[in-house]
C-alpha atoms as a PDB file:
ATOM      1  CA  UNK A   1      81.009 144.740  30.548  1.00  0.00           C
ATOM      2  CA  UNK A   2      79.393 146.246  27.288  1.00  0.00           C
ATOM      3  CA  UNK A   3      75.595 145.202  26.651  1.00  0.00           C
ATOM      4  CA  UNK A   4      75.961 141.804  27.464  1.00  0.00           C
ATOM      5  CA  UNK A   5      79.191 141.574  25.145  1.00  0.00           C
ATOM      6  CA  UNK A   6      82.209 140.660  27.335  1.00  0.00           C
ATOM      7  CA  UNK A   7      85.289 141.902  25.965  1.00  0.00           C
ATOM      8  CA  UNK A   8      87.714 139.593  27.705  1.00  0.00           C
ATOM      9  CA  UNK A   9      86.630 136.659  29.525  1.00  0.00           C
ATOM     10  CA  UNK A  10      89.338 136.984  31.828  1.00  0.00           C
ATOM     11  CA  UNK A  11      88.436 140.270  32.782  1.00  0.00           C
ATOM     12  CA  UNK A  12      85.059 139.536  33.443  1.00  0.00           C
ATOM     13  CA  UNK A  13      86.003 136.952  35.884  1.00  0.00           C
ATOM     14  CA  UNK A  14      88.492 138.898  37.756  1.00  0.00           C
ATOM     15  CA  UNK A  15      85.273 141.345  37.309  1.00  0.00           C
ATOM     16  CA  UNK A  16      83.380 138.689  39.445  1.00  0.00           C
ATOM     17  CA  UNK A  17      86.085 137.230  41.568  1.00  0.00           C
ATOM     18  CA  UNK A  18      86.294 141.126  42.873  1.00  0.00           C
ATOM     19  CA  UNK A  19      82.720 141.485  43.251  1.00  0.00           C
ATOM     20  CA  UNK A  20      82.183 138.801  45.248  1.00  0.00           C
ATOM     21  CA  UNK A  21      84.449 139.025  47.324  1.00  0.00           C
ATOM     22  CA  UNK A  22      83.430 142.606  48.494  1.00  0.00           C
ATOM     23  CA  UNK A  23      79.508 140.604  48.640  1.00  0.00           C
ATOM     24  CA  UNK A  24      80.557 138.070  50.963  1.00  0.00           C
ATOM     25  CA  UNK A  25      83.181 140.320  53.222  1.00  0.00           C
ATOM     26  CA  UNK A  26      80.284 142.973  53.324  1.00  0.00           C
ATOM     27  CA  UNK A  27      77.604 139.427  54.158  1.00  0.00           C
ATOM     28  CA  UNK A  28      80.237 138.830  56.799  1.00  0.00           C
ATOM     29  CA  UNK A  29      80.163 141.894  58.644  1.00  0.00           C
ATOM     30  CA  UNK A  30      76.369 142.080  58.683  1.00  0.00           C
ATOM     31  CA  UNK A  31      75.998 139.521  60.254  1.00  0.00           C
ATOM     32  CA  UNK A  32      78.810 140.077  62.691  1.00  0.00           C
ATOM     33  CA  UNK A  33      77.260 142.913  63.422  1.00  0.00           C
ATOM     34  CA  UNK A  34      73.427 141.243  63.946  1.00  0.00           C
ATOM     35  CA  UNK A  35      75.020 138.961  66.243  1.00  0.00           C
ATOM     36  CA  UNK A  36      76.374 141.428  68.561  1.00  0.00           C
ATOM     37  CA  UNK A  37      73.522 143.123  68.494  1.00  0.00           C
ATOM     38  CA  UNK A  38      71.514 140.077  69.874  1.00  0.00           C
ATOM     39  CA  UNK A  39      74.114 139.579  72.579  1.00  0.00           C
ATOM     40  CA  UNK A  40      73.064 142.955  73.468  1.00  0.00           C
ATOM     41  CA  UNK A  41      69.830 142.543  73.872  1.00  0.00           C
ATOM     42  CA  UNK A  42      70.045 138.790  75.107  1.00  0.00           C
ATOM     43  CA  UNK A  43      72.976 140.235  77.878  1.00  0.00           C
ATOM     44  CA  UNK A  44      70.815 143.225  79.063  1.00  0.00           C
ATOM     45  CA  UNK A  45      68.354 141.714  81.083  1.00  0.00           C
ATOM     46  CA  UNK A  46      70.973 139.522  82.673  1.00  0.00           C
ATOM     47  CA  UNK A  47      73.200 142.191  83.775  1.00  0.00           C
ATOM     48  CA  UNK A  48      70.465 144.172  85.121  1.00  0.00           C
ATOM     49  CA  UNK A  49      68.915 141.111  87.314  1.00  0.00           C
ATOM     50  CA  UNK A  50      72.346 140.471  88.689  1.00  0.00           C
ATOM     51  CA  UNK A  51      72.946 143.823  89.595  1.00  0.00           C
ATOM     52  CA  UNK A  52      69.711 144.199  91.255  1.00  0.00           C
ATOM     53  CA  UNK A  53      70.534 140.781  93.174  1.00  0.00           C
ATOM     54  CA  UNK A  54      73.640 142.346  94.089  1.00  0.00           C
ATOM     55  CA  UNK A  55      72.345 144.729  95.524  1.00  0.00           C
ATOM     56  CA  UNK A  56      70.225 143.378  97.369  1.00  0.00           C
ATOM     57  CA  UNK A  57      72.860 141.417  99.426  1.00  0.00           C
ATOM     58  CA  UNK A  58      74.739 144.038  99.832  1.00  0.00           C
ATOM     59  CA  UNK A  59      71.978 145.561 102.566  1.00  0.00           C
END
């Protein structure tokens, strides 16, 4: 795109189509990514109580 002058309409929506495209797949991932970071956080607790529980009917 040249100062607000679009050369080809066509273009300039393939231009788009590409762009986003790459702003949604990137959208997607981030909050992939968020998610399994809360399953971290939200498993971690869990895990360690169960282990300690584990333990402690194992003496």
């Amino acid at each position: 795109m040249t100062q607000g002058v679009i050369p080809n309409p066509a273009l300039a929506a393939s231009q788009l189509s590409q762009l986003m495209k790459t702003e949604v797949s990137t959208q997607a991932l981030n909050n992939a990514f968020i998610g399994f970071l809360i399953a971290i956080f939200v498993l971690t607790p869990v895990l360690l109580i169960g282990k300690k529980l584990a333990a402690k009917k194992a003496h």
